[in-house]
Structures are given as C-alpha cells and as structure tokens.
C-alpha atoms as a PDB file:
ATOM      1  CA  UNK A   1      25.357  -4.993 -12.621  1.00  0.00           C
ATOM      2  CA  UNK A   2      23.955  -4.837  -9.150  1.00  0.00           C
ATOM      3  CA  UNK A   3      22.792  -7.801  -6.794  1.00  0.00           C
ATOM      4  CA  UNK A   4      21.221  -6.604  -3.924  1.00  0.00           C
ATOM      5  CA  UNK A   5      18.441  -3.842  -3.450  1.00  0.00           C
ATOM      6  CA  UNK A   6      18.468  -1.819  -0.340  1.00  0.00           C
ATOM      7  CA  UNK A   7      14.827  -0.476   0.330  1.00  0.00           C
ATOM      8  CA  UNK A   8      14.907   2.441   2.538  1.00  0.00           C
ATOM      9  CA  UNK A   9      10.722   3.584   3.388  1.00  0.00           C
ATOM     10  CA  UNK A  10      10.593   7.163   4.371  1.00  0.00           C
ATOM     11  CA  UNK A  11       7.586   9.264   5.964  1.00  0.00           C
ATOM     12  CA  UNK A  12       8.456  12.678   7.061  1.00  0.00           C
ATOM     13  CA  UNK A  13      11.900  12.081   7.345  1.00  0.00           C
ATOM     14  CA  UNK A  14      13.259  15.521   6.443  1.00  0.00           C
ATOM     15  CA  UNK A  15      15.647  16.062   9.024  1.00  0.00           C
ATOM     16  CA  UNK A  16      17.109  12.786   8.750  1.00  0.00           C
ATOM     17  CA  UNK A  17      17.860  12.038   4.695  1.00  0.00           C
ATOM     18  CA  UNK A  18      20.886  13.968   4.522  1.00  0.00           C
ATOM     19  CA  UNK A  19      22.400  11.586   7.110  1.00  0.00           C
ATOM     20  CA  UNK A  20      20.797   8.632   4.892  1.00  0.00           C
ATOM     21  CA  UNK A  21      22.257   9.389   1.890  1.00  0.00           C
ATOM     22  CA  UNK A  22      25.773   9.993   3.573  1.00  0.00           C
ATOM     23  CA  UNK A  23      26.083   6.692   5.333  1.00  0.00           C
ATOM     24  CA  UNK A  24      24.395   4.724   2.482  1.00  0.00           C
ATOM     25  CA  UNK A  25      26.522   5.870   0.257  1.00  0.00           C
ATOM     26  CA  UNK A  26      29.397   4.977   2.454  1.00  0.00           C
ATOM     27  CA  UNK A  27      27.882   1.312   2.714  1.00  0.00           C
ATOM     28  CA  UNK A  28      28.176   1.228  -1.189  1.00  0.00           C
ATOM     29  CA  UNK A  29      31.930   1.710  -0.994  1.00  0.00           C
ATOM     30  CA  UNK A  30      32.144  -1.469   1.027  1.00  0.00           C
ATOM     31  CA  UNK A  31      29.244  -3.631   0.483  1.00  0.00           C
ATOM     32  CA  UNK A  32      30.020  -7.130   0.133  1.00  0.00           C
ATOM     33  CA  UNK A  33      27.599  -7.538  -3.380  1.00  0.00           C
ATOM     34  CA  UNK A  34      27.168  -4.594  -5.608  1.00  0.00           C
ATOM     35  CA  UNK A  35      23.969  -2.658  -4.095  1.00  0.00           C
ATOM     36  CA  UNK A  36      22.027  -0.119  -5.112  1.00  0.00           C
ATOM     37  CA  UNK A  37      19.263   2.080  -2.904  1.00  0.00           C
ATOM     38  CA  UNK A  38      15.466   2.056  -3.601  1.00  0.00           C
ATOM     39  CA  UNK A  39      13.486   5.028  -1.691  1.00  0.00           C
ATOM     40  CA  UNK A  40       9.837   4.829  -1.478  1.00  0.00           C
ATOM     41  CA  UNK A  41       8.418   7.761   0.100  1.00  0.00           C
ATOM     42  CA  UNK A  42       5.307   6.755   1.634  1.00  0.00           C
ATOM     43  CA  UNK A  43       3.333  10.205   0.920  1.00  0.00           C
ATOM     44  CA  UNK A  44       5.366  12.487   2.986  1.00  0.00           C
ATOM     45  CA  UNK A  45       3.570  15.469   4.187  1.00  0.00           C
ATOM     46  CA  UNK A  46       7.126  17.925   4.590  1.00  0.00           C
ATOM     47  CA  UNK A  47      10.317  18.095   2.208  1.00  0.00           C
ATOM     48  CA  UNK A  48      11.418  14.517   1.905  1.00  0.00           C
ATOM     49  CA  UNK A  49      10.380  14.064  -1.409  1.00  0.00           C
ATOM     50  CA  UNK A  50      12.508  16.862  -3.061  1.00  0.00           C
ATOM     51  CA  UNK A  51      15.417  16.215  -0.596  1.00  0.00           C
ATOM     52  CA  UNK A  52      15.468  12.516  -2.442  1.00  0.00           C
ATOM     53  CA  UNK A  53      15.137  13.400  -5.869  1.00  0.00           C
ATOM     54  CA  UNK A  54      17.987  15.471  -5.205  1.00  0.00           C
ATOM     55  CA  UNK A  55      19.685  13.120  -3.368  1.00  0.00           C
ATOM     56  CA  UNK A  56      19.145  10.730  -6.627  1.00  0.00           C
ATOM     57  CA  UNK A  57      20.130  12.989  -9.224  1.00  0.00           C
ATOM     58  CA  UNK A  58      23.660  12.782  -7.658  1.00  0.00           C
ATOM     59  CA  UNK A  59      24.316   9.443  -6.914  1.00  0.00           C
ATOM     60  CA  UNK A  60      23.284   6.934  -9.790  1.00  0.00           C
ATOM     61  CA  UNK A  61      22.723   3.982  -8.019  1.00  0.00           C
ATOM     62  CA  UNK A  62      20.135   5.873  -5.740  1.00  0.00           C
ATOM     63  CA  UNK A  63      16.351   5.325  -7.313  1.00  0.00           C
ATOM     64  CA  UNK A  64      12.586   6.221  -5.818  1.00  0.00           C
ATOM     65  CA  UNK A  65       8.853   5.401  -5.707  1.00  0.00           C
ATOM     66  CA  UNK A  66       6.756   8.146  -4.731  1.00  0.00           C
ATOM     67  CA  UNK A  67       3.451   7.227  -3.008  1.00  0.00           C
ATOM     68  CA  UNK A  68       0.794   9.536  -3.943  1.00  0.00           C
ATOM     69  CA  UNK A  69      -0.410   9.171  -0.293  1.00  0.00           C
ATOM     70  CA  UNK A  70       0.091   7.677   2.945  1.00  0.00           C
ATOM     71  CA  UNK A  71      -0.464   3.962   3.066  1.00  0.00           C
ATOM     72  CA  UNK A  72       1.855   3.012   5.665  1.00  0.00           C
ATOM     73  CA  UNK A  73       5.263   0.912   6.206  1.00  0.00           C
ATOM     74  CA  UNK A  74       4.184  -2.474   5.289  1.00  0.00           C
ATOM     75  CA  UNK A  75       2.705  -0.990   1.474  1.00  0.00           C
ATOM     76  CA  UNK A  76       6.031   0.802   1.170  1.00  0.00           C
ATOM     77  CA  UNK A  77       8.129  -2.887   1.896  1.00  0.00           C
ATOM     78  CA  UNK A  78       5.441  -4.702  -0.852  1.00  0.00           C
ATOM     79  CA  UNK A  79       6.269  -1.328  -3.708  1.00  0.00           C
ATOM     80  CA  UNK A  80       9.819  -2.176  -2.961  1.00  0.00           C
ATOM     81  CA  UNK A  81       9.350  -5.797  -3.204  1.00  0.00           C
ATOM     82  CA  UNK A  82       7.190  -5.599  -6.681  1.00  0.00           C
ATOM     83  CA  UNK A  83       9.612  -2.616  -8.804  1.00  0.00           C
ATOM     84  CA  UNK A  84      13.534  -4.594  -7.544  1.00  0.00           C
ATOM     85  CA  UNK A  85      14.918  -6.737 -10.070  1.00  0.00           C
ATOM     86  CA  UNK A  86      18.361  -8.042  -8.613  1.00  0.00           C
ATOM     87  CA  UNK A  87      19.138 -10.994  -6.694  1.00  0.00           C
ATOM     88  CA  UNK A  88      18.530 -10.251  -3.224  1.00  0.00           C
ATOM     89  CA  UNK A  89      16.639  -7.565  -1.124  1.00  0.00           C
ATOM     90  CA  UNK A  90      16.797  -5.932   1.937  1.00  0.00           C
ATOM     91  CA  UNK A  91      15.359  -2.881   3.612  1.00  0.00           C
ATOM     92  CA  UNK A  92      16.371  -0.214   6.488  1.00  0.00           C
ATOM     93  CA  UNK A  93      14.705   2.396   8.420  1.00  0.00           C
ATOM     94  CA  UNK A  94      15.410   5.641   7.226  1.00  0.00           C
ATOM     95  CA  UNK A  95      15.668   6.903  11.102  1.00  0.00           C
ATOM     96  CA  UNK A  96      19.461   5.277  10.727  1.00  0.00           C
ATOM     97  CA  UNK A  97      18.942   3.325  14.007  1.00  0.00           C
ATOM     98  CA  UNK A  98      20.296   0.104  12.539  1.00  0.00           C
ATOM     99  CA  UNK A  99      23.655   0.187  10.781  1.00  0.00           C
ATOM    100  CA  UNK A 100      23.984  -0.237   6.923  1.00  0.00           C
ATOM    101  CA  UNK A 101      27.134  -1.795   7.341  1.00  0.00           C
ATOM    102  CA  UNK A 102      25.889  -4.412   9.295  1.00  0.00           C
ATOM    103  CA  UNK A 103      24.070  -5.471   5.725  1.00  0.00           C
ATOM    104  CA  UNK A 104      27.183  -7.127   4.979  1.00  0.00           C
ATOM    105  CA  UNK A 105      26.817  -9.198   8.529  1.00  0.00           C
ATOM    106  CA  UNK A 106      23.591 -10.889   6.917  1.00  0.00           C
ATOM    107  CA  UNK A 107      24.907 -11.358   3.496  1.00  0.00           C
ATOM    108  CA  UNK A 108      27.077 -13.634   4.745  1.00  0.00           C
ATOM    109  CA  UNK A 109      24.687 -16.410   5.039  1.00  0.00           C
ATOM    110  CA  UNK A 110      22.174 -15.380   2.168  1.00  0.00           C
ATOM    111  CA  UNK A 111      23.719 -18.457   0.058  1.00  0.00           C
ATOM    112  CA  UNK A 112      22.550 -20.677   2.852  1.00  0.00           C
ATOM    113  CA  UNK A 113      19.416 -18.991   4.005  1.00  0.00           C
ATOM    114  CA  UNK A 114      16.660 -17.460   2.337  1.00  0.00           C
ATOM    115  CA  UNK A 115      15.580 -14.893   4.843  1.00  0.00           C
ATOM    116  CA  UNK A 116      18.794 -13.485   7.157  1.00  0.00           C
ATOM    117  CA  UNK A 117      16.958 -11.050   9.626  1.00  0.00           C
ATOM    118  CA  UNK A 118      18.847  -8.473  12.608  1.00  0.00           C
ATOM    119  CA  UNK A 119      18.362  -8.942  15.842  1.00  0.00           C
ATOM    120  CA  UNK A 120      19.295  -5.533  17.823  1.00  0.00           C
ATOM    121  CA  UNK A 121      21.683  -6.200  20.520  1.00  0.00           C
ATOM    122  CA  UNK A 122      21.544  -3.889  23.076  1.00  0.00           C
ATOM    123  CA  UNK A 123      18.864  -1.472  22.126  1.00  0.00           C
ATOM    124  CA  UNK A 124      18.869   2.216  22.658  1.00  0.00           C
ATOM    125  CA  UNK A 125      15.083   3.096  22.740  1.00  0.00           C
ATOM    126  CA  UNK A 126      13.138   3.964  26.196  1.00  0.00           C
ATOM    127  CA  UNK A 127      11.815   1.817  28.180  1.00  0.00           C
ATOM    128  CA  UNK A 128       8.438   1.654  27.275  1.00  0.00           C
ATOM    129  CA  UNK A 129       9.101   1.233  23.907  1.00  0.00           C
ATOM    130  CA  UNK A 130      11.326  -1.974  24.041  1.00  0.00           C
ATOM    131  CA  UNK A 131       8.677  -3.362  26.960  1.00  0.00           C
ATOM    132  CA  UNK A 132       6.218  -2.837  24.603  1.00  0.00           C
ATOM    133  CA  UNK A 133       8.097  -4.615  21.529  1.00  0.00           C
ATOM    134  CA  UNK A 134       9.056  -7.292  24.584  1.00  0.00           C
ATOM    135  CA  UNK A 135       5.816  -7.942  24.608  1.00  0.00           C
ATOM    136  CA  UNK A 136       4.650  -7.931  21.127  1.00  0.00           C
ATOM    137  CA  UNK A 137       7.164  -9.896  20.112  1.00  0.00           C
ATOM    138  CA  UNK A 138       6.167 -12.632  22.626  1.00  0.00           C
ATOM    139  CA  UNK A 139       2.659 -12.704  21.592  1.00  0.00           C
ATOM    140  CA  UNK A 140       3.380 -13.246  17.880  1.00  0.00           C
ATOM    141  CA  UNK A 141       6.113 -15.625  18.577  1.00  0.00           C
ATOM    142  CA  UNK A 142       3.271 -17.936  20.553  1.00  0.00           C
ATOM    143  CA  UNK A 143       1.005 -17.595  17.321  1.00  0.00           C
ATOM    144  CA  UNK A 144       3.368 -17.857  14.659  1.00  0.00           C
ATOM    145  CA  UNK A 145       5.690 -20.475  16.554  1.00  0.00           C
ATOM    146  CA  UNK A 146       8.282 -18.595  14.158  1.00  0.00           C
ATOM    147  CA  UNK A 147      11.235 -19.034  16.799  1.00  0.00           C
ATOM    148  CA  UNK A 148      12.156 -15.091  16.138  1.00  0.00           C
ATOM    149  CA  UNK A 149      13.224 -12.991  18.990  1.00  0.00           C
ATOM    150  CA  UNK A 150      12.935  -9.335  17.002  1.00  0.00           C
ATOM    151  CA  UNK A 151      11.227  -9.610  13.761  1.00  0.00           C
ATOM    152  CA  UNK A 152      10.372  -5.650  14.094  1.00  0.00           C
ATOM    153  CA  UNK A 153      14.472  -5.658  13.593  1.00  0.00           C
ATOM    154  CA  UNK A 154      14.177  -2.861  10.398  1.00  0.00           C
ATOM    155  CA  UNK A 155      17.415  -4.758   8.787  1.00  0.00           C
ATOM    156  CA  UNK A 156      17.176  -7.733   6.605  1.00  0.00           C
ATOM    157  CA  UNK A 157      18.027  -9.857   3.616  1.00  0.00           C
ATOM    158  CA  UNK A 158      15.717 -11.610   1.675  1.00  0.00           C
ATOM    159  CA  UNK A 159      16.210 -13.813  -1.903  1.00  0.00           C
ATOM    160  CA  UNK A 160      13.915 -11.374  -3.981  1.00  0.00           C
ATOM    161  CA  UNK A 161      11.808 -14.325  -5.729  1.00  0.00           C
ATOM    162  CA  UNK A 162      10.735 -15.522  -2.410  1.00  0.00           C
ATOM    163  CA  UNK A 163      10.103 -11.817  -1.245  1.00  0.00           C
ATOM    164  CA  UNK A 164       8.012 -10.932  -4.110  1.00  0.00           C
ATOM    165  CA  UNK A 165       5.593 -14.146  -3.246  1.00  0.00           C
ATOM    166  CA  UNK A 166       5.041 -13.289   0.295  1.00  0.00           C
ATOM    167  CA  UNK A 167       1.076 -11.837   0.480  1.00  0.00           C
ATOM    168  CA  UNK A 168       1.370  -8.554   2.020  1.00  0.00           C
ATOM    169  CA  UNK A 169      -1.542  -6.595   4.200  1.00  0.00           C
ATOM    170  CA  UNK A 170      -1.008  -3.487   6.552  1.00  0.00           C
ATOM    171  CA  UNK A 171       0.887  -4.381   9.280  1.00  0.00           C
ATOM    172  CA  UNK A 172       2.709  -7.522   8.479  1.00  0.00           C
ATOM    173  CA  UNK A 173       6.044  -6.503   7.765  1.00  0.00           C
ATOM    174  CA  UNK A 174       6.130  -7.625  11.471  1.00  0.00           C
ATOM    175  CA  UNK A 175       5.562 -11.074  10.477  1.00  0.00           C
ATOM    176  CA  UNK A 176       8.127 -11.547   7.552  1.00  0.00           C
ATOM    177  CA  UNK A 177       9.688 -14.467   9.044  1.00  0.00           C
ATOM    178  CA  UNK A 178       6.760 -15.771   9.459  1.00  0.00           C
ATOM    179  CA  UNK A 179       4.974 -15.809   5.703  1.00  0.00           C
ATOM    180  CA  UNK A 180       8.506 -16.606   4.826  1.00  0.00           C
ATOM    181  CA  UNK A 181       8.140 -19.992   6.782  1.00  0.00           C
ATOM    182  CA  UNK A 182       4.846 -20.717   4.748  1.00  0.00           C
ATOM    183  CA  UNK A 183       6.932 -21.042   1.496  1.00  0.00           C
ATOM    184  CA  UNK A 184       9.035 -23.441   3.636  1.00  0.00           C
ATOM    185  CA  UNK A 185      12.269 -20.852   3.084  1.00  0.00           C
ATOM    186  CA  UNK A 186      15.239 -21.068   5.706  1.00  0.00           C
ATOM    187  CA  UNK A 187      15.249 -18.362   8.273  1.00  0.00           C
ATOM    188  CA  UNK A 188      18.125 -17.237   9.729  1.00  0.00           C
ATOM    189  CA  UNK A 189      18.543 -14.228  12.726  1.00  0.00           C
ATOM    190  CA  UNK A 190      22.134 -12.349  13.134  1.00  0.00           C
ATOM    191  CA  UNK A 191      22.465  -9.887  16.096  1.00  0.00           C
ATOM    192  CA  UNK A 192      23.387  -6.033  14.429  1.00  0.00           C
ATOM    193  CA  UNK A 193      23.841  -2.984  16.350  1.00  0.00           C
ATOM    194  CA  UNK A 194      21.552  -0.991  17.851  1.00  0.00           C
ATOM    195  CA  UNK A 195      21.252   3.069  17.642  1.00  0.00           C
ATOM    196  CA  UNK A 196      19.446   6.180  19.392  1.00  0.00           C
ATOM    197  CA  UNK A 197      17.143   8.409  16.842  1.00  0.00           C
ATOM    198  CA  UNK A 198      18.959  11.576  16.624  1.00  0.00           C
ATOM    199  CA  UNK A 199      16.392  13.102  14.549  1.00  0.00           C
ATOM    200  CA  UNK A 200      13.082  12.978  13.152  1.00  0.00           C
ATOM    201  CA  UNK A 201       9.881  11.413  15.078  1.00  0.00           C
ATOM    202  CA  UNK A 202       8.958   7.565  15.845  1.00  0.00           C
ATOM    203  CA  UNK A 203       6.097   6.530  14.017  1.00  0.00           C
ATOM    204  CA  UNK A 204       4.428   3.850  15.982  1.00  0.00           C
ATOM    205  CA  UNK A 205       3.832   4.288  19.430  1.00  0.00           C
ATOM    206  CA  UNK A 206       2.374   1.853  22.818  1.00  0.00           C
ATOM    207  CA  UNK A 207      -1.127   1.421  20.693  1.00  0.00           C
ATOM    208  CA  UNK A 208       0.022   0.288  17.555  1.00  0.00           C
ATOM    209  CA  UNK A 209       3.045  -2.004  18.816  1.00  0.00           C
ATOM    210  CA  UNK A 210       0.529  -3.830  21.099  1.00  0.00           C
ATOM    211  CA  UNK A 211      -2.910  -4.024  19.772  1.00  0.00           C
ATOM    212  CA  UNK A 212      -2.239  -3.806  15.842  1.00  0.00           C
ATOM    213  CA  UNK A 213       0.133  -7.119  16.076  1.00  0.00           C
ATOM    214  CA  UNK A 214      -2.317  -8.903  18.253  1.00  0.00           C
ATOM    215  CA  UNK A 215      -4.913  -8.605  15.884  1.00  0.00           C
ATOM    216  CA  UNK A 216      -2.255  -9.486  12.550  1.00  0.00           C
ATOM    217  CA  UNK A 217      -1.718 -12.562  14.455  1.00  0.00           C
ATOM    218  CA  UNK A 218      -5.210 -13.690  13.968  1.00  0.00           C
ATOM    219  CA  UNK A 219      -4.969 -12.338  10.140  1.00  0.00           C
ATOM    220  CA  UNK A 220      -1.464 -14.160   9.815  1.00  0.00           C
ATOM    221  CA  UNK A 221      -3.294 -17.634  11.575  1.00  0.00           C
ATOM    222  CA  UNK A 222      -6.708 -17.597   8.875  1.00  0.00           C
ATOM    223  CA  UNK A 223      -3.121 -16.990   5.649  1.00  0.00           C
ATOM    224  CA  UNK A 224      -1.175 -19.970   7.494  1.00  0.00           C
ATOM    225  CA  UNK A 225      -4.516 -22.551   6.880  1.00  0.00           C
ATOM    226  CA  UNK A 226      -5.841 -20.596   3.303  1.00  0.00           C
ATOM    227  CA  UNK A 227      -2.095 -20.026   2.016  1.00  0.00           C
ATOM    228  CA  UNK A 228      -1.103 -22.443  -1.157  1.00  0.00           C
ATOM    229  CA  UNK A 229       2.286 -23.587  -1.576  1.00  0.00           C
ATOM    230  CA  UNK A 230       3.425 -25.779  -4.791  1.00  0.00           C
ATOM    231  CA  UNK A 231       6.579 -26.920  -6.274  1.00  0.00           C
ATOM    232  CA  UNK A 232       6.821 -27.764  -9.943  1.00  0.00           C
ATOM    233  CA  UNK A 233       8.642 -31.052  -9.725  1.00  0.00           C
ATOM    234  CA  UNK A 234       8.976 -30.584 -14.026  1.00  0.00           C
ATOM    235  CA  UNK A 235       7.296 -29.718 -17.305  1.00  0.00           C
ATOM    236  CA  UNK A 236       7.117 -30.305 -20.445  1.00  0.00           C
END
C-alpha cells in the first residue's frame, strides 16, 4: 500500500506538532509515492507525546515509537530505520525548517540513486549557526572525502535495505552519506528550501556542531577500515 516512510524525530516539540501534522498531511495529498509518517518521540519531557497520539488517532497513515527516554537524534533515525517496512525512507525535522514538499524533489532520482540528500539553499538560521555548520561541514568533508556540501540537511531519501545496514552510533546521522558510501551506494545531493524556526527551541548549539563531529570523524575513520562489505554473487 505505501512506498515511502517519512520519519519525523521529535524532542520537546510541543509548540510545533500542530503545524507538523498540518503540512504533512498536506504533503500526503501530493506526494509523488504513497507515504505514510513515522514519529519517534525521543523521550520528550513536555506534551508532545499526547499531542501525537492524538494526532495519529486521526489520520491513519500517521504511526509512532515512543522512547522511554532521551537518547538523542541519531537513536531516533536508527528506531525509524529498524520498525519501516516500505520501499524507501526518508526523515524531516519536526521544527518544519525544510519543506515536505520538497520530498518529492528527491524522489525523483531515488530509481537512480540510493541515497538523494537536501542541500538548503539559502539558509535562514543566524550567523553563528551556519558559520559553525560552515565549518563542520568542512572538517568532515576532509575526513570522509564524501564530496557533500550539507549532510546536516534534515531532508532525505534513502532505499530502506541499504538504510537499515548502515551501523549507527550517537552522532552520525551527520555522516549518512558517508556510511552510505561504505556499502558502495550512489549518492546524490538536490538543493531544497530553506526556512526560519517559528517555534520551539534548537537543539544543538556552537559546542555540539563543532566538537561532537570532529571527534565522529575519527569514530567514522576506525568504521571506514573495520567495516565489511560483501555481495552474494549466487547460492545454491
């Protein structure tokens, strides 16, 4: 029935999930492969989770994983990865600064590419923050040698059976492109719009966009030499 899985993460997003559940199910209207949402609340400390039950008891193709506690945006992507089932899998930002319409930008090129990632044009955060993803994004580019200009881009399409084999530890949803590359997989980047947050709080800040990838690099470098990769040429 359905072909593509939108994960949506959430962590105290309260004041945002109405908006979410408006303009995703808008996208369903006009999505370009039948779609259906995946929540996974990531131990939210105010009213998320009840807003998205709720949310899910009126729309039928909305569904959720509740998190007993906090364990951060990268174990929320790897829930969402292990419980979809259809074809293809993708995942936004539940802060709604990345269009779900645009979805339908990277689906064009999922039969040719196994990994079709955003790249936001003209972004709308302060200064400090896009220096500081500037940055970061140089510094894992020059370990990964991934060719990605914004792999912190929260919209993207991914073939589910190569997303449910890529090994996933705290803080590498940054490098997606990059453990996607160790299963030799086609990568593919698509500029998608860019929005202000209108509500809610950011979650990372100057500390953890700088030092937390520097140090994943080094994790991401020891899982390029240790990682195993096989095809099965046939059996019998």
């Amino acid at each position: 029935m359905y072909d593509f899985t939108i994960i949506v993460p959430v962590y105290n997003e309260e004041d945002n999930l109405q908006r979410v559940e408006e303009e995703l199910f808008a996208y369903l209207k006009i999505a370009s492969k039948p779609t259906k949402i995946l929540f996974v609340n990531d131990g939210s400390k105010d009213n998320s989770q009840q807003m998205i039950e709720d949310i899910c008891q009126r729309n039928e193709s909305f569904s959720f994983l509740n998190f007993n506690q906090n364990r951060g945006l990268s174990a929320a992507i790897k829930a969402g990865f292990d419980h979809v089932d259809t074809e293809y899998v993708g995942y936004i930002d539940s802060d709604l600064q990345t269009a779900p319409e645009d979805f339908n930008l990277l689906l064009e090129n999922v039969p040719n590419y196994d990994l079709v990632t955003g790249v936001r044009a003209d972004r709308k955060d302060s200064f400090v923050k896009n220096m500081s993803s500037r940055i970061a994004n140089g510094i894992r580019r020059a370990f990964t040698q991934d060719g990605m200009d914004d792999t912190g881009c929260p919209l993207k399409v991914i073939k589910t059976d190569y997303a449910k084999r890529i090994p996933m530890f705290k803080g590498l949803h940054r490098f997606l492109p990059a453990m996607m590359l160790l299963q030799n997989a086609k990568v593919l980047q698509v500029p998608v719009r860019h929005f202000p947050r209108v509500a809610g709080t950011a979650k990372f800040g100057v500390w953890n966009r700088l030092l937390g990838p520097l140090m994943d690099c080094f994790a991401y470098l020891w899982m390029k030499k240790k990682y195993i990769n096989y095809e099965i040429k046939n059996k019998g």
